[in-house]
C-alpha atoms as a PDB file:
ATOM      1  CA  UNK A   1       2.604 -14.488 -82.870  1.00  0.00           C
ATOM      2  CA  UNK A   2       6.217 -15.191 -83.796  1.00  0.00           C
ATOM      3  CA  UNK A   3       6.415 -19.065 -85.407  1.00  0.00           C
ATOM      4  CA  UNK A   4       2.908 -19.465 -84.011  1.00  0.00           C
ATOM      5  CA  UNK A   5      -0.110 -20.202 -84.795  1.00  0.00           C
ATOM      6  CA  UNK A   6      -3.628 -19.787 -82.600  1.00  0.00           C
ATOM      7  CA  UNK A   7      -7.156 -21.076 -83.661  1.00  0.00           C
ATOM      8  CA  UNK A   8      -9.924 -19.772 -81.273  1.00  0.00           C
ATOM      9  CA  UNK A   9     -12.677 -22.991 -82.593  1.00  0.00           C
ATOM     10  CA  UNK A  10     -11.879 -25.916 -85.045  1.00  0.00           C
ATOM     11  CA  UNK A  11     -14.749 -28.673 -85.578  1.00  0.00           C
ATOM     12  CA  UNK A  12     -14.612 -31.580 -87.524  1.00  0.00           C
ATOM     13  CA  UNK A  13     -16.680 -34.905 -86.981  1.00  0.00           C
ATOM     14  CA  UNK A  14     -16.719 -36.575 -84.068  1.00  0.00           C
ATOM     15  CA  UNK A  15     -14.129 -33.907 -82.692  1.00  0.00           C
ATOM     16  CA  UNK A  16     -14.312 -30.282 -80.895  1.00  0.00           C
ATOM     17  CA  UNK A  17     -11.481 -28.096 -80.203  1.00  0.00           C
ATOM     18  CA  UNK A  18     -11.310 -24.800 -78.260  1.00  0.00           C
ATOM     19  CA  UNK A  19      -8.208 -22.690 -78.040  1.00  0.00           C
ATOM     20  CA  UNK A  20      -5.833 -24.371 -80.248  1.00  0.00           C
ATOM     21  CA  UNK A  21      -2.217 -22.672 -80.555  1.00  0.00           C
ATOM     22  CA  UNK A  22       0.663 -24.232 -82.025  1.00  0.00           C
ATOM     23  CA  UNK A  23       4.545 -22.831 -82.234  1.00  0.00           C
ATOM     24  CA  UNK A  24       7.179 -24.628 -83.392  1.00  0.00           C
ATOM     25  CA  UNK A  25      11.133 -24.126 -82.969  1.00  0.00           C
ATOM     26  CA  UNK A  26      13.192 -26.650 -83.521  1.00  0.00           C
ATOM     27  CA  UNK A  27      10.244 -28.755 -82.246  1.00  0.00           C
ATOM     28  CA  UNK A  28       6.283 -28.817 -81.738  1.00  0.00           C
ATOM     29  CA  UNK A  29       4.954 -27.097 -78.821  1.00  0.00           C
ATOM     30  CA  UNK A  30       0.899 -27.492 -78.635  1.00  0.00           C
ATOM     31  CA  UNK A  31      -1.410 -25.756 -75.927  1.00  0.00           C
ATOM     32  CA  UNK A  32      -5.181 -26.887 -75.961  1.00  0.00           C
ATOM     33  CA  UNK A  33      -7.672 -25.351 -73.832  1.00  0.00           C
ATOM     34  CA  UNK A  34     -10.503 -27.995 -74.380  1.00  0.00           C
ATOM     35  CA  UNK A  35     -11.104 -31.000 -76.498  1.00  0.00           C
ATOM     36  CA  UNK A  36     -14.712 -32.607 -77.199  1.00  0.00           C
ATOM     37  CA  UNK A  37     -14.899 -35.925 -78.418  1.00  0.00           C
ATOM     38  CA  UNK A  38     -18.293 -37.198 -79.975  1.00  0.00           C
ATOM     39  CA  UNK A  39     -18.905 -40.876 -79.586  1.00  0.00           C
ATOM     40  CA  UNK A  40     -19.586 -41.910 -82.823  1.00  0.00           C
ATOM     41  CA  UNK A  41     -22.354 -44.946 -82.637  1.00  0.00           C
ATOM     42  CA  UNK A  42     -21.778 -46.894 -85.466  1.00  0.00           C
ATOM     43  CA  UNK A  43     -17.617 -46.972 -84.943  1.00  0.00           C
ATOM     44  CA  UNK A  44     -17.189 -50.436 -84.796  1.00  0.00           C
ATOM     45  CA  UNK A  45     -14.866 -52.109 -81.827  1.00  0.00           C
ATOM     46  CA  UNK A  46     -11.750 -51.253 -81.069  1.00  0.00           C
ATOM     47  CA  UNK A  47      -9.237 -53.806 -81.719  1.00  0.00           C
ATOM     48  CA  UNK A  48      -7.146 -54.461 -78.766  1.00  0.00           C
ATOM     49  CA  UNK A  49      -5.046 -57.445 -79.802  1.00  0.00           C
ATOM     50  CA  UNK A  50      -0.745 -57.649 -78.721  1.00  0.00           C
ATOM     51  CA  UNK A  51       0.221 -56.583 -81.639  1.00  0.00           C
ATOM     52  CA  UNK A  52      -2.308 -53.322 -82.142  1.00  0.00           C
ATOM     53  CA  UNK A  53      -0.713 -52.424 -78.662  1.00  0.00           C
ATOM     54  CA  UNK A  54       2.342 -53.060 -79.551  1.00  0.00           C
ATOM     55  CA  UNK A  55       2.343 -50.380 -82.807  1.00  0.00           C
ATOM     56  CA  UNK A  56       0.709 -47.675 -80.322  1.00  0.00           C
ATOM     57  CA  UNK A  57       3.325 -47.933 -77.697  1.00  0.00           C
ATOM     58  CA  UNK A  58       6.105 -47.975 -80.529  1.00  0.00           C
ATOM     59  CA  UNK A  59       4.387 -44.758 -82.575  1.00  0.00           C
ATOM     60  CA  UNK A  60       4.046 -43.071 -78.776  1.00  0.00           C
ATOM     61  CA  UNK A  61       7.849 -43.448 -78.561  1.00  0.00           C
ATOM     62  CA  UNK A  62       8.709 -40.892 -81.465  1.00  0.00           C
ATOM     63  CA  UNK A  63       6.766 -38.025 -79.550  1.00  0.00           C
ATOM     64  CA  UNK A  64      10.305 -36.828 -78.043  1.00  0.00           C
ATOM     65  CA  UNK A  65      11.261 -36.712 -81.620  1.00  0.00           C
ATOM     66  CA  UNK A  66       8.429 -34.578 -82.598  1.00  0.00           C
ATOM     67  CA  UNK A  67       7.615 -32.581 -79.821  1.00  0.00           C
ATOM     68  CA  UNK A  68       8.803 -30.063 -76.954  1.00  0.00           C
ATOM     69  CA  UNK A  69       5.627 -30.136 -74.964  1.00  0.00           C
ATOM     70  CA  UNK A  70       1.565 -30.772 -75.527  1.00  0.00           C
ATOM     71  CA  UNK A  71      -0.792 -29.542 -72.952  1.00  0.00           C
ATOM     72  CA  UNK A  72      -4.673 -30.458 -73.054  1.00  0.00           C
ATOM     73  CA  UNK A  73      -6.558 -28.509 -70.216  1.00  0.00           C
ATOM     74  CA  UNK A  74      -9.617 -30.264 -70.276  1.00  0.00           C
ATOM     75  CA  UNK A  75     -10.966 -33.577 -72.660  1.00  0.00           C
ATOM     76  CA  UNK A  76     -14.646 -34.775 -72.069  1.00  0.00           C
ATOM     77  CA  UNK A  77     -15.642 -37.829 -73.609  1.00  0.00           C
ATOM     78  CA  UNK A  78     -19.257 -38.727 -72.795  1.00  0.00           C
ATOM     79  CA  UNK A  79     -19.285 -38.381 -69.147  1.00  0.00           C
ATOM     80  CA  UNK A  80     -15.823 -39.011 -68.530  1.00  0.00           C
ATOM     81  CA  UNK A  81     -13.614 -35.293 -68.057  1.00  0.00           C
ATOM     82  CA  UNK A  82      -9.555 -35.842 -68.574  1.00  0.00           C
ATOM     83  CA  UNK A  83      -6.479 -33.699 -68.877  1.00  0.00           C
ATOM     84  CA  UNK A  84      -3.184 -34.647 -70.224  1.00  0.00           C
ATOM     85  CA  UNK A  85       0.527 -33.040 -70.471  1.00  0.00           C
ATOM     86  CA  UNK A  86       3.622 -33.886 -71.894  1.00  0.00           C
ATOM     87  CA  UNK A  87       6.834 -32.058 -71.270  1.00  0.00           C
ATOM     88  CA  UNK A  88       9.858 -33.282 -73.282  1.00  0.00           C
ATOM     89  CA  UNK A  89      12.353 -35.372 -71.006  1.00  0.00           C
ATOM     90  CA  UNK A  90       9.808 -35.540 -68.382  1.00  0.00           C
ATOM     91  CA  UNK A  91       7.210 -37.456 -66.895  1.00  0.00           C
ATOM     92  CA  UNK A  92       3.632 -37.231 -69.031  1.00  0.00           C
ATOM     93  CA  UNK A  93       0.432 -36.479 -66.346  1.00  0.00           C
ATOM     94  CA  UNK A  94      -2.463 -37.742 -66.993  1.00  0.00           C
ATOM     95  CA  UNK A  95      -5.470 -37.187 -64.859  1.00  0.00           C
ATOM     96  CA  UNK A  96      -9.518 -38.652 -65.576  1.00  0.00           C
ATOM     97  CA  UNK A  97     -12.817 -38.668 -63.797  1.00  0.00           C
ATOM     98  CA  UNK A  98     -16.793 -39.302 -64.051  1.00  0.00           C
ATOM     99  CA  UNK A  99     -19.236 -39.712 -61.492  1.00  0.00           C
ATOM    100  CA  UNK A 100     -17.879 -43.782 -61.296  1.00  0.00           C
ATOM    101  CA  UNK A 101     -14.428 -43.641 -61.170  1.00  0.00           C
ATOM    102  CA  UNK A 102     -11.383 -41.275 -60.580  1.00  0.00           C
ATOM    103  CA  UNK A 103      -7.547 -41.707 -61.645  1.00  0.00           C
ATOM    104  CA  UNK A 104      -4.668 -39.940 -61.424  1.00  0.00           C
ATOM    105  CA  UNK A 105      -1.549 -41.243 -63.089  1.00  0.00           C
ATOM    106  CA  UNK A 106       2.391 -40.699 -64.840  1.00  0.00           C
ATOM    107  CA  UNK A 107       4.168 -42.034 -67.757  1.00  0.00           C
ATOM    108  CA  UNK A 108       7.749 -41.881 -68.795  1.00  0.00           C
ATOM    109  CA  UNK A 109       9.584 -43.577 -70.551  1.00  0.00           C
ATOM    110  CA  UNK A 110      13.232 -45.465 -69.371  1.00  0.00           C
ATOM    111  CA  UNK A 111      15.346 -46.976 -72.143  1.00  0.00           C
ATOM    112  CA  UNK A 112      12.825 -49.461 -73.747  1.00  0.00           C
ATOM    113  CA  UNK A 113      10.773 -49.632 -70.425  1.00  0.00           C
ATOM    114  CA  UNK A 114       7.321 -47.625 -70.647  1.00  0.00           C
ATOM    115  CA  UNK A 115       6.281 -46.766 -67.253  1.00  0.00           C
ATOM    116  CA  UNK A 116       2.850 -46.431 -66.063  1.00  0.00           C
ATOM    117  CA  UNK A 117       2.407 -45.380 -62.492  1.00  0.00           C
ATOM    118  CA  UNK A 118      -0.897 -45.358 -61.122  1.00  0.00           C
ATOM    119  CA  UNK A 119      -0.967 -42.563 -58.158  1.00  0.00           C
ATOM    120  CA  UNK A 120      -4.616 -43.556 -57.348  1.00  0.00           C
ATOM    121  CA  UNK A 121      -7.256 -45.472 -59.356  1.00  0.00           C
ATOM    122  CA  UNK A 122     -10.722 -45.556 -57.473  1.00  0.00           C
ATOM    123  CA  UNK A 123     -13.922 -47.204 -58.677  1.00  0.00           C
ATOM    124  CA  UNK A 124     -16.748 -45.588 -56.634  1.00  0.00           C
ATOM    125  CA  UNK A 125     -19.655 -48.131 -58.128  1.00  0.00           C
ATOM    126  CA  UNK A 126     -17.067 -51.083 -56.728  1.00  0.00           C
ATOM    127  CA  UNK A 127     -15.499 -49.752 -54.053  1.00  0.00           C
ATOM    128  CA  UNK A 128     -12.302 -50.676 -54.992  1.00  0.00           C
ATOM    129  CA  UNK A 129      -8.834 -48.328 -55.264  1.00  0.00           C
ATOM    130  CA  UNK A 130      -5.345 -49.207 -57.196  1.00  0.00           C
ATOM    131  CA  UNK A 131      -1.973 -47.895 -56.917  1.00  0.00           C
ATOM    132  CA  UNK A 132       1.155 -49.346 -58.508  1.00  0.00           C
ATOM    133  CA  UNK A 133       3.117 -49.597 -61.557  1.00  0.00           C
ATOM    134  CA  UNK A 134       2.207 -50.957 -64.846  1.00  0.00           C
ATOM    135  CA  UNK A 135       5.741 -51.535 -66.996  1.00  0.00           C
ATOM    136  CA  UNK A 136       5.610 -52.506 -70.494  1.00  0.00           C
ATOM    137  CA  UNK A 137       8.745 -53.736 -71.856  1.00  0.00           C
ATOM    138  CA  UNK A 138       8.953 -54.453 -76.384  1.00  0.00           C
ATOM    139  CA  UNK A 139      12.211 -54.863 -76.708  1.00  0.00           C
ATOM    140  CA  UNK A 140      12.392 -58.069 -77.750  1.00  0.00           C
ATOM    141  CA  UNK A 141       9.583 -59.148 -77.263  1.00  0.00           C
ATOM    142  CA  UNK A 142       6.253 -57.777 -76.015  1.00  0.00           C
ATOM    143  CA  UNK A 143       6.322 -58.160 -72.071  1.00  0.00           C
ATOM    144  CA  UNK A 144       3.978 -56.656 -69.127  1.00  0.00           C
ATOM    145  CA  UNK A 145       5.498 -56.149 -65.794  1.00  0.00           C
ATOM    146  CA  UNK A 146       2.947 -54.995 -62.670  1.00  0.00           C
ATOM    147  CA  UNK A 147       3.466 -54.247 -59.105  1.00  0.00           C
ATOM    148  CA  UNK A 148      -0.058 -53.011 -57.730  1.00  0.00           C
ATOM    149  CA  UNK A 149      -1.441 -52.618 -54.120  1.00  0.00           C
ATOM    150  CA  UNK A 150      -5.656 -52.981 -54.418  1.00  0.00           C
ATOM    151  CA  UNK A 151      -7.962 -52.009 -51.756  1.00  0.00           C
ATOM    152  CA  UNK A 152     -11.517 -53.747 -51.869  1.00  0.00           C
ATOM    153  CA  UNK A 153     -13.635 -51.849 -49.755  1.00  0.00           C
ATOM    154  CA  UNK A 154     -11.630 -52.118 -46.977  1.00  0.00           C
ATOM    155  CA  UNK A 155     -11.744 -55.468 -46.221  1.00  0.00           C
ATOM    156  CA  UNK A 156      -9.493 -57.003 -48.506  1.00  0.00           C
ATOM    157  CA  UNK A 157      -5.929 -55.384 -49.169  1.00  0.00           C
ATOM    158  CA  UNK A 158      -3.890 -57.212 -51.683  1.00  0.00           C
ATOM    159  CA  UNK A 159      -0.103 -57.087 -52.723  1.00  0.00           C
ATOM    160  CA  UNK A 160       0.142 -58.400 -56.584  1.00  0.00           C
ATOM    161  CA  UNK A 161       2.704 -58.966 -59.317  1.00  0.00           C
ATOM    162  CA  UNK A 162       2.647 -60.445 -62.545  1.00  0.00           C
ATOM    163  CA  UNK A 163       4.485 -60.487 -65.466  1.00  0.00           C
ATOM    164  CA  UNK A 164       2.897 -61.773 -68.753  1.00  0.00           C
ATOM    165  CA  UNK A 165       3.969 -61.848 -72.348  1.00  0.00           C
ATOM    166  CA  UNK A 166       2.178 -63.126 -75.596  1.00  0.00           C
ATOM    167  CA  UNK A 167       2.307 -67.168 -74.316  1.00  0.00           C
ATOM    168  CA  UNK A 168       1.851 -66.845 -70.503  1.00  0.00           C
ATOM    169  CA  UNK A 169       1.455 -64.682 -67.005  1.00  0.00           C
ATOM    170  CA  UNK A 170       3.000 -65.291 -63.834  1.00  0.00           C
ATOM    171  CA  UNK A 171       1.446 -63.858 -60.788  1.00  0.00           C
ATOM    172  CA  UNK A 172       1.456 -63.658 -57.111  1.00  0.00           C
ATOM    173  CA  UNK A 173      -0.975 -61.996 -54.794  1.00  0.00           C
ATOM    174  CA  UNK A 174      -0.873 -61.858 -51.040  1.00  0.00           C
ATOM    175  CA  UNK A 175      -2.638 -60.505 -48.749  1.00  0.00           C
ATOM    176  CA  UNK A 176      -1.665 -57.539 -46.466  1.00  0.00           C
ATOM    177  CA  UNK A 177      -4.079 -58.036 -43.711  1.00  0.00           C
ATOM    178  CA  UNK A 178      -6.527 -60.668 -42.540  1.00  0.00           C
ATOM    179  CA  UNK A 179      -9.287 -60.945 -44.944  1.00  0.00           C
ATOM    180  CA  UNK A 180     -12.713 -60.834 -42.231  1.00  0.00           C
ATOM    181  CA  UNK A 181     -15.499 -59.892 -44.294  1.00  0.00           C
ATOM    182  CA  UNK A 182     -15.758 -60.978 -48.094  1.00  0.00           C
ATOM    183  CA  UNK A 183     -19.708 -60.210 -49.046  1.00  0.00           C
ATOM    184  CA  UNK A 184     -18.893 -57.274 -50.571  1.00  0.00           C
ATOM    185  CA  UNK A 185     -16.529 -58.666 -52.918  1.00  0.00           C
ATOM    186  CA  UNK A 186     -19.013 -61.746 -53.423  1.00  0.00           C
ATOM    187  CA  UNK A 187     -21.514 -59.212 -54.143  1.00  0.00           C
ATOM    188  CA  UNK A 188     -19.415 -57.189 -56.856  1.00  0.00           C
ATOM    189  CA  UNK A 189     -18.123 -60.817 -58.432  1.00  0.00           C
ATOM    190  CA  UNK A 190     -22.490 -61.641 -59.072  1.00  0.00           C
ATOM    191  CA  UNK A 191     -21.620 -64.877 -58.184  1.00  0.00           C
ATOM    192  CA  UNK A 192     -24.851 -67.510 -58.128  1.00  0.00           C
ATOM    193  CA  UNK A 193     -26.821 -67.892 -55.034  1.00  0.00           C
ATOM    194  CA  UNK A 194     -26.061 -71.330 -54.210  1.00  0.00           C
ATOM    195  CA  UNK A 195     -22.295 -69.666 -53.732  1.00  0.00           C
ATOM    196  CA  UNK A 196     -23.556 -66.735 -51.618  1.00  0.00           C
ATOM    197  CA  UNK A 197     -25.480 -69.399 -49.476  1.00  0.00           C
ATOM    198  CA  UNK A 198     -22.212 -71.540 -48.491  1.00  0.00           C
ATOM    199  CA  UNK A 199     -20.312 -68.082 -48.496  1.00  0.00           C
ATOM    200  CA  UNK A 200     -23.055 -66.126 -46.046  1.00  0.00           C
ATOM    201  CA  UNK A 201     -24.605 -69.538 -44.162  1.00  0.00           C
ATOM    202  CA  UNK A 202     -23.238 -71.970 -44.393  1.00  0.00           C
ATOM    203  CA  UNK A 203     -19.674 -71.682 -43.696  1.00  0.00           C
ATOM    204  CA  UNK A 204     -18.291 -69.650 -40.599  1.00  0.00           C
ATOM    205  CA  UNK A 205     -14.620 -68.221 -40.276  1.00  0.00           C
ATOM    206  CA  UNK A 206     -13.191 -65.653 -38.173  1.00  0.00           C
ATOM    207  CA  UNK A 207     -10.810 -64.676 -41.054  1.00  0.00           C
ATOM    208  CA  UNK A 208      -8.972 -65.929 -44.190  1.00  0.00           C
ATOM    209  CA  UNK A 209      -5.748 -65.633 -44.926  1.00  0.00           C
ATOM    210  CA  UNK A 210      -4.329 -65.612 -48.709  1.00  0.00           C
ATOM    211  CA  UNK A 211      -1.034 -65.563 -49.925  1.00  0.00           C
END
């Protein structure tokens, strides 16, 4: 293969990878047919604080640099099955699913802007499904922009923004129908029984309005 190279099975720990072939021009072009990751149960927790974030999000920013395109057919990690593709100059898809939850989603980048757009996020366990646009802006400094519609169960359908940085969040959520049955959410939030008493019993509305 001309300014290629193809690797039917490479395993290393933690990590198993089918079908790997690389070529290269005057930039990186990867094709991967499957990817198994191993959780490893004594890696210790992942650190998740603003700044960790911010790195990733700046190292992700250099892949148009590196590469033409990388295309991953099929990722399982424990029960959870994903796919991912990036194209240079266009949107990246990414696509996951277990037996719990579902989500399909695209990310490009605009300027400094990194743009998450959620086509459909659905819990099954909690009933509850997302669409909207996640927008992270580091700039100057690290800020998080979101405009998403969430559907719980049915009976409540909410309308929210926020934008947050490293000191605060601003949000506002409104409701985009009246709100006439709220023990399922009760129900998913575990709240205490004297609360589900005055929620169930002791209180009667015909509906709730937020905004």
């Amino acid at each position: 293969m001309q300014n290629g190279i193809y690797v039917q099975d490479i395993s290393i720990p933690n990590l198993q990878v089918k079908k790997l072939y690389i070529k290269w021009n005057e930039k990186l072009n990867i094709s991967i047919e499957e990817i198994a990751i191993i959780k490893n149960s004594k890696t210790e927790k992942v650190d998740m604080s603003i700044n960790k974030a911010n790195k990733f999000f700046k190292s992700i920013l250099l892949f148009d640099k590196w590469f033409e395109r990388i295309e991953v057919n099929k990722i399982n990690f424990n029960d959870i099955t994903a796919s991912f593709k990036y194209i240079e100059g266009k949107e990246w898809f990414i696509t996951a699913s277990s037996k719990d939850f579902s989500l399909k989603s695209s990310l490009f980048f605009e300027s400094h802007y990194f743009n998450a757009k959620i086509e459909e996020f659905h819990d099954y366990k909690r009933k509850i499904k997302i669409n909207g646009n996640i927008i992270l802006d580091n700039y100057y400094n690290l800020e998080l922009i979101s405009a998403l519609d969430i559907n719980i169960n049915n009976d409540i359908l909410l309308k929210t923004y926020s934008i947050a940085d490293t000191k605060k969040i601003s949000y506002s959520v409104t409701s985009k129908k009246k709100i006439k049955n709220i023990k399922h959410t009760i129900d998913m939030l575990g709240m205490p029984k004297e609360v589900k008493y005055w929620v169930y019993d002791a209180i009667k509305t015909s509906y709730v309005e937020l905004d």
